[in-house]
N, C-alpha and C. Protein backbone atom coordinates (compact mmCIF):
# COMPACT_ATOMS: atom_id res chain seq x y z
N UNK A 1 -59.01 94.31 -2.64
CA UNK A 1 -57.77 94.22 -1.91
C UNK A 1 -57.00 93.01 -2.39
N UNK A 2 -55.94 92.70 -3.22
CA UNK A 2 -54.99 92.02 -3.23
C UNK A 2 -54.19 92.08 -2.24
N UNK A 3 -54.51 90.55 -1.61
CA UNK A 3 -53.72 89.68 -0.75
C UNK A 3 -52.63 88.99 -1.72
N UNK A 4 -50.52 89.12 -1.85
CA UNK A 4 -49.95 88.43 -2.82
C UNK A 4 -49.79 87.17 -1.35
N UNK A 5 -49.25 86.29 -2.42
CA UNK A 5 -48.87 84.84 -1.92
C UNK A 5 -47.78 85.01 -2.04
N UNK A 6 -47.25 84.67 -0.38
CA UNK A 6 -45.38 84.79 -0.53
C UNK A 6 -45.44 83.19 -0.30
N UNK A 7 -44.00 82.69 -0.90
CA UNK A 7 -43.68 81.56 -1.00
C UNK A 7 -42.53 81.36 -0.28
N UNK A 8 -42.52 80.47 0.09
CA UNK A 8 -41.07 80.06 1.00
C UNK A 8 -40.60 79.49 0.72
N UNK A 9 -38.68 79.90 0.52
CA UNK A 9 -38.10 79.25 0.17
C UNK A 9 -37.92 77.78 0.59
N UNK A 10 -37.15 76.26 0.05
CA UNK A 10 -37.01 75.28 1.11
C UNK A 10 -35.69 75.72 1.29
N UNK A 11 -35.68 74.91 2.92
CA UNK A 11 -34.16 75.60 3.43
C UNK A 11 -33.65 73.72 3.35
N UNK A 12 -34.22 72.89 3.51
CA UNK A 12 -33.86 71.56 3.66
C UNK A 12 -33.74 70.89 1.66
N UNK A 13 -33.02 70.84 1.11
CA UNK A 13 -33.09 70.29 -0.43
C UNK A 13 -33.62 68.32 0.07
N UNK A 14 -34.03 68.49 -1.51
CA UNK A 14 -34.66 67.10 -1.50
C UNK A 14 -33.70 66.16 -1.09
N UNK A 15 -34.01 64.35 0.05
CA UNK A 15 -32.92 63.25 -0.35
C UNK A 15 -32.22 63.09 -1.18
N UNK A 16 -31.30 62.40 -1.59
CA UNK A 16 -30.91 62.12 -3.21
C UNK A 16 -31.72 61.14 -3.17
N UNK A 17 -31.99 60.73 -4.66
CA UNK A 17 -32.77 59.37 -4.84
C UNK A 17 -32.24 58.12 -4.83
N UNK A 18 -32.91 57.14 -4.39
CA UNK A 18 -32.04 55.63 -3.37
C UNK A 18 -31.32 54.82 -5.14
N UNK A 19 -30.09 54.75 -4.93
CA UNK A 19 -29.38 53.83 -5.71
C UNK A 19 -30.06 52.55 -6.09
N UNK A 20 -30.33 52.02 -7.42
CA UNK A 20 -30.86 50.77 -7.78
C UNK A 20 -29.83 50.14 -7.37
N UNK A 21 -30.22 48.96 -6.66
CA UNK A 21 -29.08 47.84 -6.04
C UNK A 21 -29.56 46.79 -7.01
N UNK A 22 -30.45 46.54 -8.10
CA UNK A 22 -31.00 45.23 -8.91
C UNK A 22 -30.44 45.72 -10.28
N UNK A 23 -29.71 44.20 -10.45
CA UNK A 23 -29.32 44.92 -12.23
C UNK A 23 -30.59 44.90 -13.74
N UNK A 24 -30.80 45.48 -14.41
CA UNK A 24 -31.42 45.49 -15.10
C UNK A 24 -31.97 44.06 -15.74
N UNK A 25 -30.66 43.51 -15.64
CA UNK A 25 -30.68 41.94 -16.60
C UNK A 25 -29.72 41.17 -15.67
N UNK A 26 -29.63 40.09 -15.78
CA UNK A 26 -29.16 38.65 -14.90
C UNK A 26 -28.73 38.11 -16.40
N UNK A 27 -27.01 37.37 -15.79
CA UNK A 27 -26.19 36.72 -16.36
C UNK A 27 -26.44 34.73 -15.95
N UNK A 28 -26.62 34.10 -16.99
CA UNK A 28 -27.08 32.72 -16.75
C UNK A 28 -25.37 31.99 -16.06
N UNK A 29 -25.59 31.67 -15.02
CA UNK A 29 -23.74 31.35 -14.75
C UNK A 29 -23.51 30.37 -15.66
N UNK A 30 -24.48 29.64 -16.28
CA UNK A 30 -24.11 28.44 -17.55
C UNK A 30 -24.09 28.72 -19.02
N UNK A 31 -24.35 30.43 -19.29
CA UNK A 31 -23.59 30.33 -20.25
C UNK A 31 -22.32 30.24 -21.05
N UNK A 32 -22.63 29.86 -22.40
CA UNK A 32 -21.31 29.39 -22.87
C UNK A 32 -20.44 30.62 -23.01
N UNK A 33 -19.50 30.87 -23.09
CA UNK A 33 -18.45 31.56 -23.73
C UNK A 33 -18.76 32.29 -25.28
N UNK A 34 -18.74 31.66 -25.87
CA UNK A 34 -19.20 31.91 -27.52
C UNK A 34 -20.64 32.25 -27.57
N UNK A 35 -21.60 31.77 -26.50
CA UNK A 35 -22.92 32.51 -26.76
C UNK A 35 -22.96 34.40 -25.87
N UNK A 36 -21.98 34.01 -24.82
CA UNK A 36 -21.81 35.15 -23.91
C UNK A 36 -21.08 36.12 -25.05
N UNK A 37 -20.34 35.92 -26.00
CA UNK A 37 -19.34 36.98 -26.84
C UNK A 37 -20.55 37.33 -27.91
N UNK A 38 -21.17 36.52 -28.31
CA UNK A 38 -22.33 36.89 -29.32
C UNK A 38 -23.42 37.77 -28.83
N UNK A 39 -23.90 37.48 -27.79
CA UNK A 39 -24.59 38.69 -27.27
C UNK A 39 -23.93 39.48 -26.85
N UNK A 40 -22.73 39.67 -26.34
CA UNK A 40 -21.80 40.87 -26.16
C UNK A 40 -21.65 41.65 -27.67
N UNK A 41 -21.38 41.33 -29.03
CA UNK A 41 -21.28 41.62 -29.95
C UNK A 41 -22.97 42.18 -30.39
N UNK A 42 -23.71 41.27 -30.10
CA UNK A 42 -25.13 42.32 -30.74
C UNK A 42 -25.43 43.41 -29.97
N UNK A 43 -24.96 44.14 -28.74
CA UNK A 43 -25.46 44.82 -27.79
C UNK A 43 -23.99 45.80 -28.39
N UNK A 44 -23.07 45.40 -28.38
CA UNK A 44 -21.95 46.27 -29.39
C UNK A 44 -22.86 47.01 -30.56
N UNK A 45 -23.45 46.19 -31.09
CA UNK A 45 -23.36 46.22 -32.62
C UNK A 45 -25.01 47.57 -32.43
N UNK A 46 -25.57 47.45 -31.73
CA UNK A 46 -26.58 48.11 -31.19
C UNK A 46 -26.31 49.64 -30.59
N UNK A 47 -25.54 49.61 -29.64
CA UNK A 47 -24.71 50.91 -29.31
C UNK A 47 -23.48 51.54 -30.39
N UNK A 48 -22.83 51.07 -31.40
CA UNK A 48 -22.76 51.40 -32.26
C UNK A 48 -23.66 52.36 -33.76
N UNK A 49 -24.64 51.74 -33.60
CA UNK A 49 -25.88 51.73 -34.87
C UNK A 49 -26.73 53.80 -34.13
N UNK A 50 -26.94 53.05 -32.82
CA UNK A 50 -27.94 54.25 -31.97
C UNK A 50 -26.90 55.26 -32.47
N UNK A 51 -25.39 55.16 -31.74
CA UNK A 51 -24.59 56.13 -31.76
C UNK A 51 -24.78 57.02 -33.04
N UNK A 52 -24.58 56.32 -34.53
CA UNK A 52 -24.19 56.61 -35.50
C UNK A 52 -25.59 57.23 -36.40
N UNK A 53 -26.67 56.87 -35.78
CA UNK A 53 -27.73 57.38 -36.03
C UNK A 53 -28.24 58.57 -35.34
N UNK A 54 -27.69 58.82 -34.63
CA UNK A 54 -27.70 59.81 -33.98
C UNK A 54 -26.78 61.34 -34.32
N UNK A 55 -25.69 60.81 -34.47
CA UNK A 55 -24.42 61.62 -35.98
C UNK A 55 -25.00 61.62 -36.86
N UNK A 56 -25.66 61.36 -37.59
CA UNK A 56 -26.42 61.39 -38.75
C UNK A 56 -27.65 62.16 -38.61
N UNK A 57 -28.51 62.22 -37.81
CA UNK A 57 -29.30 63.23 -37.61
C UNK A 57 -29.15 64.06 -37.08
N UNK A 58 -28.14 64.73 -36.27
CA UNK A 58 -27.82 65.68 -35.91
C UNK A 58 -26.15 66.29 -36.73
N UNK A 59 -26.45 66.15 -37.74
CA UNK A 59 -25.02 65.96 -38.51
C UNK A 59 -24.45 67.86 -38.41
N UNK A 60 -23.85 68.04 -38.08
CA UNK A 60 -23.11 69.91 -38.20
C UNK A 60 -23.89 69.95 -37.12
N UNK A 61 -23.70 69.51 -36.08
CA UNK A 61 -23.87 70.04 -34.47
C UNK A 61 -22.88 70.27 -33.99
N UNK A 62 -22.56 70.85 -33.11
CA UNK A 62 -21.33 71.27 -32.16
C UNK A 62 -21.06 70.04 -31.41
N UNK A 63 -19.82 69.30 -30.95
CA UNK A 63 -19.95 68.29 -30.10
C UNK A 63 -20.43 66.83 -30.32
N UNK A 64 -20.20 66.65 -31.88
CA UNK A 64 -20.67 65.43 -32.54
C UNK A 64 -19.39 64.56 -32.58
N UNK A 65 -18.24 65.46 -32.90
CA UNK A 65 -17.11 64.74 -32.62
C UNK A 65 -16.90 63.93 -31.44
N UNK A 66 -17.18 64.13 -30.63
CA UNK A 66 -16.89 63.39 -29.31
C UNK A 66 -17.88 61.98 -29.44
N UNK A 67 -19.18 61.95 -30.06
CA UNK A 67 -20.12 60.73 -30.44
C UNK A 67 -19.44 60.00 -31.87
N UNK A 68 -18.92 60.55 -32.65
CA UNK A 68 -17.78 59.90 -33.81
C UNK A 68 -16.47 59.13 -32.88
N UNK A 69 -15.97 59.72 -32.41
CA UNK A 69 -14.71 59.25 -31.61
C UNK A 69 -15.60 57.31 -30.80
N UNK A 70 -16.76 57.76 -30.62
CA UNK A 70 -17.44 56.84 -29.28
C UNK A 70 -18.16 55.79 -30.92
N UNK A 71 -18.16 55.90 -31.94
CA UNK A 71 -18.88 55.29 -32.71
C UNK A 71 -17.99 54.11 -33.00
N UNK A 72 -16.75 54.95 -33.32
CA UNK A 72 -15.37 54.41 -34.21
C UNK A 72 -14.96 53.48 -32.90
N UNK A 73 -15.21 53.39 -31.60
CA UNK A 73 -14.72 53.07 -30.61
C UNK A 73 -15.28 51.07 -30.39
N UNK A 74 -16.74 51.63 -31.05
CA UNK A 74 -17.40 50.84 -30.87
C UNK A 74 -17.47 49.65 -31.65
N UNK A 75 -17.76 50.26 -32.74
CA UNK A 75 -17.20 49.88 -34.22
C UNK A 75 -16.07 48.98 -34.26
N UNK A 76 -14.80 48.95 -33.71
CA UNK A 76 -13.71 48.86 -33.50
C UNK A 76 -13.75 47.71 -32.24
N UNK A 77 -14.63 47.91 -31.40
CA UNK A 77 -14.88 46.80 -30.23
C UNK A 77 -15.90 45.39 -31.23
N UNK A 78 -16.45 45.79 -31.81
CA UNK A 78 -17.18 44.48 -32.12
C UNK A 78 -16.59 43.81 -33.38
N UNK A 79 -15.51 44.60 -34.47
CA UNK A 79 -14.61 43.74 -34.70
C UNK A 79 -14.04 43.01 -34.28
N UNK A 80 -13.23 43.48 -33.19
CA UNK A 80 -12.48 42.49 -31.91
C UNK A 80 -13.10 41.21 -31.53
N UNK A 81 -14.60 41.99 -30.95
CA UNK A 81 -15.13 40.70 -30.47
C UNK A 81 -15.64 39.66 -31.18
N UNK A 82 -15.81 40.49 -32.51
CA UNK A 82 -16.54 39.37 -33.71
C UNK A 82 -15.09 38.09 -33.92
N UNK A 83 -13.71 38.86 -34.15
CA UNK A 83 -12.59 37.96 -34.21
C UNK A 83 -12.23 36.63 -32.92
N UNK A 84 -12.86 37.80 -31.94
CA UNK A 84 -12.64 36.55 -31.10
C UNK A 84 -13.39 35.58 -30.89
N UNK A 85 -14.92 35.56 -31.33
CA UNK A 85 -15.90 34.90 -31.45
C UNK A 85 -15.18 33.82 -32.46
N UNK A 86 -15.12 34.16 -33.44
CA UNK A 86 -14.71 33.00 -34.46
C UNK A 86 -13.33 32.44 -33.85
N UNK A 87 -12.33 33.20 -33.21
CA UNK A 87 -11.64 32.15 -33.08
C UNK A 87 -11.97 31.26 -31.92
N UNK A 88 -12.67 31.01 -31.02
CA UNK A 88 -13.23 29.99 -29.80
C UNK A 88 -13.59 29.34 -30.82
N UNK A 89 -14.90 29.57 -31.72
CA UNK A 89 -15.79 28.64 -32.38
C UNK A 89 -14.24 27.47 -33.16
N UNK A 90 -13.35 28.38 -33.91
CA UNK A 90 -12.81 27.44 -34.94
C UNK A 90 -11.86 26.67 -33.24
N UNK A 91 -11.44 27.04 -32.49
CA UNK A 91 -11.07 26.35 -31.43
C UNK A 91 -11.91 24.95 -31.14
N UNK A 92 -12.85 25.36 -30.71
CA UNK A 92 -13.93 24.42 -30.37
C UNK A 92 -13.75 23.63 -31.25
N UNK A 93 -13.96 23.72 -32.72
CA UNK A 93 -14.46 22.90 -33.35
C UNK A 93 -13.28 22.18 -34.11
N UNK A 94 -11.84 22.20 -33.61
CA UNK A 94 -10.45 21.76 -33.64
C UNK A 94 -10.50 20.58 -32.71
N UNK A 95 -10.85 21.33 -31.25
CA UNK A 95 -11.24 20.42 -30.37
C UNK A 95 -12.16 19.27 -30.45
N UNK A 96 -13.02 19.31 -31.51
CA UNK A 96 -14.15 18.39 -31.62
C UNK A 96 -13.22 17.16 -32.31
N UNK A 97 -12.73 17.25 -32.84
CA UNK A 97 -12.45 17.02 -34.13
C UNK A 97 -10.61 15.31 -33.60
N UNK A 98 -10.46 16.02 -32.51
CA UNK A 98 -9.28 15.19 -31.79
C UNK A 98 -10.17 14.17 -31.63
């Protein structure tokens, strides 16, 4: 005699899961400016690299354009920030110099 196993649906769906309120990483309130843009620029320069390695191995995928657009974006941000890095430093070091 097969007895089947009925299953019941849930009528109640799961909580959502509780929001992280802790950030991953902590900002030193004493860092400098020029050290804060330099690690802003390697974490650029990092999400850039993943991005573009990622276009590259999945190269003739559907929807790669939209990760090119986000590469060039990036790409394009850590120039900026690399320019602005050097100009504080040559600032600074104008300032030293009075």
């Amino acid at each position: 005699m097969n007895v089947g196993i009925s299953r019941m649906k849930k009528i109640v769906p799961d909580p959502p899961r509780p929001l992280i309120t802790t950030p991953y990483f902590s900002i030193h309130s004493d860092i400098s400016p020029t050290d804060a843009i330099a690690h802003a620029l390697e974490l650029m320069r990092v999400v850039a690299e993943t991005i573009d390695n990622h276009c590259r191995d999945h190269a003739g995928k559907p929807g790669l354009h939209l990760l090119v657009n986000a590469a060039h974006a990036a790409d394009s941000a850590c120039v900026l920030v690399q320019h602005a890095k050097q100009r504080l430093e040559d600032a600074q070091a104008e300032e030293a110099l009075k």
